[in-house]
Protein backbone atom coordinates (compact mmCIF):
# COMPACT_ATOMS: atom_id res chain seq x y z
CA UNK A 1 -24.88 -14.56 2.69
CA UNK A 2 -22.33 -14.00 0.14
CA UNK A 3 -21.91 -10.70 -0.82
CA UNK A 4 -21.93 -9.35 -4.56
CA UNK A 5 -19.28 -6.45 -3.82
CA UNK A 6 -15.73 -6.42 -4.44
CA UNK A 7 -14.01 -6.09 -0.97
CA UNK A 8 -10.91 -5.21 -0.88
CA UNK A 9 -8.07 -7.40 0.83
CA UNK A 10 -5.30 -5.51 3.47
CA UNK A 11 -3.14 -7.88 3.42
CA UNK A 12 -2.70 -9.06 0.10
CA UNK A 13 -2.75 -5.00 -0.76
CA UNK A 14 0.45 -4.78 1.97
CA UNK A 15 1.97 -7.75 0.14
CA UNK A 16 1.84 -5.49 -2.93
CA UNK A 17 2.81 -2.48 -1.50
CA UNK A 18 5.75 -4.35 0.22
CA UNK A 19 6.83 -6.02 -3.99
CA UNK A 20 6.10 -2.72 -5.44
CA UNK A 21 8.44 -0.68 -2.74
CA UNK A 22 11.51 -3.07 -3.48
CA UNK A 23 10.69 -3.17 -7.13
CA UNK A 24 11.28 0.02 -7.45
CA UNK A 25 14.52 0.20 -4.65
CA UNK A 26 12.75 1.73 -2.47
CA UNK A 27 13.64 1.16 1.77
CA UNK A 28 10.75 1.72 4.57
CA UNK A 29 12.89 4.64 4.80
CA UNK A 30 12.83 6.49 1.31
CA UNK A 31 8.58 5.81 1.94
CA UNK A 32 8.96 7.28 5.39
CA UNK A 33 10.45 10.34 4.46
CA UNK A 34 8.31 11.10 1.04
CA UNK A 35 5.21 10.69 3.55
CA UNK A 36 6.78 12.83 6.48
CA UNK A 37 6.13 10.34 8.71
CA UNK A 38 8.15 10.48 11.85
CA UNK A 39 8.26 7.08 12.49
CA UNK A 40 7.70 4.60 9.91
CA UNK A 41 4.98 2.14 11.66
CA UNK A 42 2.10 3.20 9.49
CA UNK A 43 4.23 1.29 6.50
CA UNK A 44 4.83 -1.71 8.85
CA UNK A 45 0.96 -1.45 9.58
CA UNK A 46 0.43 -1.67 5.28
CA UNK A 47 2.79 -4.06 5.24
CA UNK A 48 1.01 -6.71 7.65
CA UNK A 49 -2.43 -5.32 6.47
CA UNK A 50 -3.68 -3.60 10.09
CA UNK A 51 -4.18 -0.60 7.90
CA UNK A 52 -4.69 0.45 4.61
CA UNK A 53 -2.92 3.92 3.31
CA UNK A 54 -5.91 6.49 2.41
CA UNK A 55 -6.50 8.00 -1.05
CA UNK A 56 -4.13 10.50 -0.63
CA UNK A 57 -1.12 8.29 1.04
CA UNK A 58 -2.52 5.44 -2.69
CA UNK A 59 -2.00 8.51 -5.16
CA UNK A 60 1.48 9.11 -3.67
CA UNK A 61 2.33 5.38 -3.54
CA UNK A 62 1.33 4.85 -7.05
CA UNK A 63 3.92 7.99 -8.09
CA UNK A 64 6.50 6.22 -6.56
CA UNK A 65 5.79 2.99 -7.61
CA UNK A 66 5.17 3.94 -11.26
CA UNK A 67 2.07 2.33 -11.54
CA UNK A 68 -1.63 2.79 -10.98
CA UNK A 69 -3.45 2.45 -7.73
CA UNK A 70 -5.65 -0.30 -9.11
CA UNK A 71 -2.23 -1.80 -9.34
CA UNK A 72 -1.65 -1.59 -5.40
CA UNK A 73 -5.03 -2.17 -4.40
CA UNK A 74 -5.92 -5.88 -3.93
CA UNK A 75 -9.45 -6.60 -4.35
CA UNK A 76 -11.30 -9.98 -3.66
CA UNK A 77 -14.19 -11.22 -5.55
């Protein structure tokens, strides 16, 4: 059964995340720190969609990114 709600895609949401990042000249490394992550496999996890950043990590993503987290967010319908 199809379903009639928006889901929303992890990879083509890392894709984004990974085109926003080097829009904006931004390294792995520049996210890394502005998260505090010690080691930057979280991003690589975004990246390859494994994972998707929470609300908190979106709101900090869209800051640096200068855009919207609607923007980020990949949703399939």
């Amino acid at each position: 059964m199809l379903s009639r709600f928006p889901k929303i895609s992890p990879k083509r949401t890392g894709k984004n995340i990974q085109d926003l990042m080097l829009k904006n000249g931004l390294s792995v490394k520049d996210l890394q720190e502005a998260f505090g992550f010690e080691y930057p496999q979280a991003i690589y996890k975004w990246f390859r969609g494994e994972s998707l950043p929470n609300i908190d990590n979106l709101v900090v993503l869209a800051t640096l990114f200068h855009t919207t987290i609607d923007k980020i967010i990949a949703i399939n319908r």
